[in-house]
C-alpha atoms as a PDB file:
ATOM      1  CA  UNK A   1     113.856-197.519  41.126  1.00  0.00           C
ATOM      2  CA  UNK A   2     114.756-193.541  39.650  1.00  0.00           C
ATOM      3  CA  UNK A   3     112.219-191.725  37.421  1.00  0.00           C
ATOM      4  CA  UNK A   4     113.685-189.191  35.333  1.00  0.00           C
ATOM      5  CA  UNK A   5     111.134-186.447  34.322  1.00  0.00           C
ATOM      6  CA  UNK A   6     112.059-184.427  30.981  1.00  0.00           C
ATOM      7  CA  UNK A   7     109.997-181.727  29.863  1.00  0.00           C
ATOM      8  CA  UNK A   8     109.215-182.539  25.711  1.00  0.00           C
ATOM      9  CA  UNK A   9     107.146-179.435  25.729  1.00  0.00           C
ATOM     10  CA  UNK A  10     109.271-176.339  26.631  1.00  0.00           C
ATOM     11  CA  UNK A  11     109.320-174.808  23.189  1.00  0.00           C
ATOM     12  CA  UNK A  12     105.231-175.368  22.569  1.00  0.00           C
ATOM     13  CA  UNK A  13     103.423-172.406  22.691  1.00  0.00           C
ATOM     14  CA  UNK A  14     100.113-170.790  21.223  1.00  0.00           C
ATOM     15  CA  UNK A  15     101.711-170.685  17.826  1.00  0.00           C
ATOM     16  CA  UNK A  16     103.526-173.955  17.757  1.00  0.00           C
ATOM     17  CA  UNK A  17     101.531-175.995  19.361  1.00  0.00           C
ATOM     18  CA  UNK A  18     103.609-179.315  17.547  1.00  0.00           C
ATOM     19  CA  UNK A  19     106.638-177.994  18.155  1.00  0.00           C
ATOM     20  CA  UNK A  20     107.811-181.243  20.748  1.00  0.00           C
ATOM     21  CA  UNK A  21     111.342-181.712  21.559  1.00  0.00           C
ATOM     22  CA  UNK A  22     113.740-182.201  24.602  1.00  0.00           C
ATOM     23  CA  UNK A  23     116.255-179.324  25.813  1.00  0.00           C
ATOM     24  CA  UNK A  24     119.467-180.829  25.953  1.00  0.00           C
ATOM     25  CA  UNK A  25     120.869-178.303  28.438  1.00  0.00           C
ATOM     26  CA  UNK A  26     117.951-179.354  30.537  1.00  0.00           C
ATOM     27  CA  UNK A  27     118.178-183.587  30.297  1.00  0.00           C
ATOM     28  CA  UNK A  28     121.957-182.804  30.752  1.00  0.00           C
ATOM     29  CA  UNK A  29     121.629-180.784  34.463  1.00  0.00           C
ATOM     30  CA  UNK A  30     118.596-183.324  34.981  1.00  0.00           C
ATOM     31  CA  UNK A  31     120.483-186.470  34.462  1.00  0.00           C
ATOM     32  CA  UNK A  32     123.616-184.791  36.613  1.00  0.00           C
ATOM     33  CA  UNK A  33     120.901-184.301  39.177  1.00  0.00           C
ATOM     34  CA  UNK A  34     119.845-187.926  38.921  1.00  0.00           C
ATOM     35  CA  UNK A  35     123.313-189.464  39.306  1.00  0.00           C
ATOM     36  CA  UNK A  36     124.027-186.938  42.265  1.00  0.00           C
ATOM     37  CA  UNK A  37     120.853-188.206  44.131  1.00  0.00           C
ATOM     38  CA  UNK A  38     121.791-192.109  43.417  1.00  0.00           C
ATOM     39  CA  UNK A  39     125.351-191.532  44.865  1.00  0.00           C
ATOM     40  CA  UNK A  40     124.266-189.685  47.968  1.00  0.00           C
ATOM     41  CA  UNK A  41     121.941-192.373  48.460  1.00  0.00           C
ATOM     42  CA  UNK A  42     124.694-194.883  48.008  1.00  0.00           C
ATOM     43  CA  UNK A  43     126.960-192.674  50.539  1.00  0.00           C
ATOM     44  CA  UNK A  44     123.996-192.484  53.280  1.00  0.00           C
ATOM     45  CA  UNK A  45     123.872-196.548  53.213  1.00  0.00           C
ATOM     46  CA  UNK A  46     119.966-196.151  51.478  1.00  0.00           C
ATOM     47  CA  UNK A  47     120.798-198.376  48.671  1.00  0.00           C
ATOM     48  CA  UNK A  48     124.008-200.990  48.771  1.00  0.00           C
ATOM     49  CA  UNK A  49     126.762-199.537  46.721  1.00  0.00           C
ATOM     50  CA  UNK A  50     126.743-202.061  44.192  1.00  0.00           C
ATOM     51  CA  UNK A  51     122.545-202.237  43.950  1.00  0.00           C
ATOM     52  CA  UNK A  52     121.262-202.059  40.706  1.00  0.00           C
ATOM     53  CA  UNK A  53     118.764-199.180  40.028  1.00  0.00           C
ATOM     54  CA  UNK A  54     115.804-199.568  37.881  1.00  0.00           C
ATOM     55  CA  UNK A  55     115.707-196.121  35.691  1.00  0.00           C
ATOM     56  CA  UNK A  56     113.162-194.968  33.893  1.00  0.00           C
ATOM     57  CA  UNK A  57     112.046-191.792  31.803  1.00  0.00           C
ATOM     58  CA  UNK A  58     108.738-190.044  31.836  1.00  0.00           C
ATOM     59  CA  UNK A  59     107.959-187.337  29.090  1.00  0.00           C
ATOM     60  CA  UNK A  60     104.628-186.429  27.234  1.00  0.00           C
ATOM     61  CA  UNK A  61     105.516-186.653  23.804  1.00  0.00           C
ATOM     62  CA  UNK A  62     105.725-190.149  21.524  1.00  0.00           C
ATOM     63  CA  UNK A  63     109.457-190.601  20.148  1.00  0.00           C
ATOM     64  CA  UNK A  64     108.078-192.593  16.900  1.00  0.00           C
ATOM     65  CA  UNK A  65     104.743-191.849  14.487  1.00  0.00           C
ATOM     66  CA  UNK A  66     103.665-188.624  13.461  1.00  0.00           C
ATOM     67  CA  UNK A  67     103.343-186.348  16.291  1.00  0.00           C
ATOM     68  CA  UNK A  68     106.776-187.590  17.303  1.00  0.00           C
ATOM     69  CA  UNK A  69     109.714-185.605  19.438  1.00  0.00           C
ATOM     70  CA  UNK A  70     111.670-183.762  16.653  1.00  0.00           C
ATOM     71  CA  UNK A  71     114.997-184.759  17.347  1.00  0.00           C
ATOM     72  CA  UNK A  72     115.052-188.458  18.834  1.00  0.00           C
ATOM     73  CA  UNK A  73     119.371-187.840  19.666  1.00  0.00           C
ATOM     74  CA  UNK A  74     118.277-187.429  23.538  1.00  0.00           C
ATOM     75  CA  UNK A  75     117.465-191.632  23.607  1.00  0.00           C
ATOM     76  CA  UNK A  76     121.274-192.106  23.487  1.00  0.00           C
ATOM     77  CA  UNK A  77     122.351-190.355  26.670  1.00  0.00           C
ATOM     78  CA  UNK A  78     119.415-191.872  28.270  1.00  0.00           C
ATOM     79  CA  UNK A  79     120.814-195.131  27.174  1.00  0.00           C
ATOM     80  CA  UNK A  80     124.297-194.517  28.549  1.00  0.00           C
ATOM     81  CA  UNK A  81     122.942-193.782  31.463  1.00  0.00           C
ATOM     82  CA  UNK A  82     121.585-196.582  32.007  1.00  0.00           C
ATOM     83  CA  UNK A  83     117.368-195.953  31.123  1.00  0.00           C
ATOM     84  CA  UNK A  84     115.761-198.983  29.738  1.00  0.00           C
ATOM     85  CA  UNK A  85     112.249-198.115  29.946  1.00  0.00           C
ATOM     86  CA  UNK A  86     110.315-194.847  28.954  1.00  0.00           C
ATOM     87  CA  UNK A  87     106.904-193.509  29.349  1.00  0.00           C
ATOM     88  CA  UNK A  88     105.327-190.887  26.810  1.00  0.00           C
ATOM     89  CA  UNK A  89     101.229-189.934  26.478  1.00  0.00           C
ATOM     90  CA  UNK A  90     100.147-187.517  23.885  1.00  0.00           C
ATOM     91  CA  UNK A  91      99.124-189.522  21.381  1.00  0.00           C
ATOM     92  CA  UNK A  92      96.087-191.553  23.847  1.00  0.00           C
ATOM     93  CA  UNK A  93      96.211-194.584  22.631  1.00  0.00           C
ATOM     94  CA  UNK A  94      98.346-197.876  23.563  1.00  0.00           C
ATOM     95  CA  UNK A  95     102.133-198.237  22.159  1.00  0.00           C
ATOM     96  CA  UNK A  96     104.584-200.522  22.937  1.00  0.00           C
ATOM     97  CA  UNK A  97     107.803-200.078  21.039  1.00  0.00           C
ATOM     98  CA  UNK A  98     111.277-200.631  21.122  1.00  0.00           C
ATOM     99  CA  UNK A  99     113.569-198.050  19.928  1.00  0.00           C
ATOM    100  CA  UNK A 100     116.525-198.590  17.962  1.00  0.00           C
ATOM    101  CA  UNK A 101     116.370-202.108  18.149  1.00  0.00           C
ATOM    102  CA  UNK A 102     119.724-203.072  16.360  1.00  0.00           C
ATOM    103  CA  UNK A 103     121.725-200.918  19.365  1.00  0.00           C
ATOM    104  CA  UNK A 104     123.726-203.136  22.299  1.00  0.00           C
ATOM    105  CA  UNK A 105     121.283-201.286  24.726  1.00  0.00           C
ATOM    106  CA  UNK A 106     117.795-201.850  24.206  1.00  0.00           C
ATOM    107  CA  UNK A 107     115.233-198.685  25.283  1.00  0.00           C
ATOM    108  CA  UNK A 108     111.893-199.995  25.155  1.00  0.00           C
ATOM    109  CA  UNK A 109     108.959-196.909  25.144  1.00  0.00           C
ATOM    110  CA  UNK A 110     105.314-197.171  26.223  1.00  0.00           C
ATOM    111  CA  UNK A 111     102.585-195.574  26.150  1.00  0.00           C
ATOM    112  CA  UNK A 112     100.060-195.366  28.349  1.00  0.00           C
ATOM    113  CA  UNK A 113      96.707-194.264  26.428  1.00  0.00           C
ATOM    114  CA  UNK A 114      94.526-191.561  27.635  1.00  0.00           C
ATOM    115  CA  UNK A 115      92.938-191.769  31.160  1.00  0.00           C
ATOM    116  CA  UNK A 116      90.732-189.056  31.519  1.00  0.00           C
ATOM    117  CA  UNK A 117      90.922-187.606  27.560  1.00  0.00           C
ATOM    118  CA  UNK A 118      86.869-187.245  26.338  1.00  0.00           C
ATOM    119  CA  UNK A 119      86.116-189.283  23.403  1.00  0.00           C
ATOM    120  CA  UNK A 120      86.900-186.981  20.225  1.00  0.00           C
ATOM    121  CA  UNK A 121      90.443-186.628  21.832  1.00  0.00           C
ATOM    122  CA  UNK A 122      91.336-190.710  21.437  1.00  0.00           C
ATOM    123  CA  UNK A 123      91.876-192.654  17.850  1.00  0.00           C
ATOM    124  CA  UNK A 124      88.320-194.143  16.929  1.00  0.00           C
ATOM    125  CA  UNK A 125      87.136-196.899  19.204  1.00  0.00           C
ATOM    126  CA  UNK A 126      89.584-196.522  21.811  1.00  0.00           C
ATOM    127  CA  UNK A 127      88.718-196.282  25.067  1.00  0.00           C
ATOM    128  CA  UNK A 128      89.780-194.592  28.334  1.00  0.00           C
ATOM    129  CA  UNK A 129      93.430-196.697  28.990  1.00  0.00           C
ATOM    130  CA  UNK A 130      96.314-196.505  31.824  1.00  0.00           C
ATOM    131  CA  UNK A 131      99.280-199.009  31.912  1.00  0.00           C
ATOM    132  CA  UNK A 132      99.983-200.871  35.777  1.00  0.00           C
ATOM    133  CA  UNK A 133     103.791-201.506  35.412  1.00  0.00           C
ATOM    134  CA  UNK A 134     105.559-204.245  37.237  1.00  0.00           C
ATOM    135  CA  UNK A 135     108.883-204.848  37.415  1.00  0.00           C
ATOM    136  CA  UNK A 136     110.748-207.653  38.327  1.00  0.00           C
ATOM    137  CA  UNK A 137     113.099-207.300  41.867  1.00  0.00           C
ATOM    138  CA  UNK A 138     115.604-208.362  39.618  1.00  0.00           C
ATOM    139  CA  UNK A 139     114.960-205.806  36.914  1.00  0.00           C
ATOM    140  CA  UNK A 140     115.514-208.888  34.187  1.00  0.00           C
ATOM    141  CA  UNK A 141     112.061-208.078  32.806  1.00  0.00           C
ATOM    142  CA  UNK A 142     109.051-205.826  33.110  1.00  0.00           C
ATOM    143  CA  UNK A 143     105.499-206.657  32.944  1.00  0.00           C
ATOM    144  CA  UNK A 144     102.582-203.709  31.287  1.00  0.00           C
ATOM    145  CA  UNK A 145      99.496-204.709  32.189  1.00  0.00           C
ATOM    146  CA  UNK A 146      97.035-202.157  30.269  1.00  0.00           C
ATOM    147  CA  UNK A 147      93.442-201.457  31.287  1.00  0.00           C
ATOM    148  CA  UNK A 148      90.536-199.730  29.782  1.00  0.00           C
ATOM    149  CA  UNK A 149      87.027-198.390  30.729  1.00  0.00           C
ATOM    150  CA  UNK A 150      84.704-199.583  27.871  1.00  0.00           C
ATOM    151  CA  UNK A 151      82.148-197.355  28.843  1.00  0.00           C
ATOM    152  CA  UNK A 152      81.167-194.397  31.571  1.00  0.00           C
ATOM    153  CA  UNK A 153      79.987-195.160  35.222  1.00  0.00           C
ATOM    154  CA  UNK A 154      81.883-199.078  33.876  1.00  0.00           C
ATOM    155  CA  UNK A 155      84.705-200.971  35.627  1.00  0.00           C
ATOM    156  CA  UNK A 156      88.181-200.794  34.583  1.00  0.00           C
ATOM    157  CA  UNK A 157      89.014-204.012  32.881  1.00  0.00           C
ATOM    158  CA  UNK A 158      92.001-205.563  31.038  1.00  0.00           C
ATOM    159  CA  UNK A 159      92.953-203.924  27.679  1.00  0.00           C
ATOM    160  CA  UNK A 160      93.150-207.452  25.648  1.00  0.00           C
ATOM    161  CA  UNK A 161      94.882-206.420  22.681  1.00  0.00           C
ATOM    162  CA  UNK A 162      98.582-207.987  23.173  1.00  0.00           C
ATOM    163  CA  UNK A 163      99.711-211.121  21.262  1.00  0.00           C
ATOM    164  CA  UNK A 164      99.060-214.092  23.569  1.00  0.00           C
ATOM    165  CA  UNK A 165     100.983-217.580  23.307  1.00  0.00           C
ATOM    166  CA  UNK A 166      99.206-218.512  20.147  1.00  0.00           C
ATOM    167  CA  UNK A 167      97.898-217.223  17.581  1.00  0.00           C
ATOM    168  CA  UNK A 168      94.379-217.089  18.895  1.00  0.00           C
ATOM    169  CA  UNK A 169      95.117-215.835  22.335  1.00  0.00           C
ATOM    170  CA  UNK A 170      95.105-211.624  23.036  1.00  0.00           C
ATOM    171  CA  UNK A 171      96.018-210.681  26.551  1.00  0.00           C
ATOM    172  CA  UNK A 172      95.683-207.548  28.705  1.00  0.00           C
ATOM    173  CA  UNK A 173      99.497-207.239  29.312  1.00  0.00           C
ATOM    174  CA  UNK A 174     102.605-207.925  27.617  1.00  0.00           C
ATOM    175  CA  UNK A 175     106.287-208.367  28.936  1.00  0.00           C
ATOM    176  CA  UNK A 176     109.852-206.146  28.046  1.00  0.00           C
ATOM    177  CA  UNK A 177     112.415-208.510  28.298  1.00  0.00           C
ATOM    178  CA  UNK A 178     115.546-206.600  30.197  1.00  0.00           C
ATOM    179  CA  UNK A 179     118.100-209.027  30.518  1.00  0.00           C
ATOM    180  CA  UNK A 180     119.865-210.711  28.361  1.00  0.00           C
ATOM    181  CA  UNK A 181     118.120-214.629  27.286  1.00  0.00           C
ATOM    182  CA  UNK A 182     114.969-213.398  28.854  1.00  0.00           C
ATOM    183  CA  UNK A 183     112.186-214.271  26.686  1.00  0.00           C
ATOM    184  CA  UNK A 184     108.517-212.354  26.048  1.00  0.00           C
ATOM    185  CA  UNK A 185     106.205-215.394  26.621  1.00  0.00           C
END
């Protein structure tokens, strides 16, 4: 597994505080950086040379809605490299999205809520959330289990807000299908 860490909020500052986007210059020398560290490890015999590496990208800002990354272009190297699953906060509540569906290589995005944000920094009603991610040794699918604290000084508990197996059914995790025929129960 490789986690890619990209910076979405290099150009904020005191008077652009929305001003969200990713440096190309900077993905560019960071996924260079990434590639160099997976074929030294391949080199050193700490991975088999033909392993498969789960990748995934961790920024701040959401790539879809309203307080979304300005320029989205960024997605596409990530997807030639080989990312299928990214990570964004920000907007501290629960997302689960798949961008650019129609395209031969799926990127799915989460998000992971707000773990420690106070109460007039979340959308109405929700509570405190983080996602538990777990991944198949395969990498054929991915499973987000999110959890919430309903209330201070409570117990974290399962987030059930995800379509179940019928229509009556919400569950506290849902699943990202990664290979091809895999299906989201």
């Amino acid at each position: 597994m490789q986690f890619l860490e990209i910076n979405s909020a290099w150009e904020i500052d005191e008077y652009f505080p929305d001003r969200s986007d990713v440096n190309p210059s900077a993905l560019s020398n960071g996924l260079l950086r990434a590639n160099t560290q997976l074929e030294n490890a391949r080199n050193e015999g700490r991975i088999a040379r033909d392993a498969s590496v789960f990748r995934i990208a961790v920024w701040h800002h959401p790539v879809t809605g309203n307080e979304k990354i300005a320029s989205d272009a960024f997605l596409d190297q990530l997807r030639q490299e080989g990312f299928k699953l990214c990570l964004h906060g920000h907007v501290h509540e629960d997302r689960a999205e798949l961008i650019g569906y129609t395209h031969p290589r799926k990127i799915y995005a989460a998000g992971a809520g707000s773990f420690g944000a106070p109460t007039r920094q979340r959308p109405e009603s929700t509570p405190r959330l983080y996602n538990l991610i777990e991944v198949w040794r395969d990498h054929r699918k991915a499973r987000i289990h999110t959890r919430c604290l309903r209330k201070d000084g409570g117990a974290w508990e399962p987030w059930a807000v995800w379509p179940g197996g019928d229509q009556n059914q919400k569950r506290g995790w849902y699943e990202i299908p990664f290979a091809p025929g895999v299906d989201q129960p």
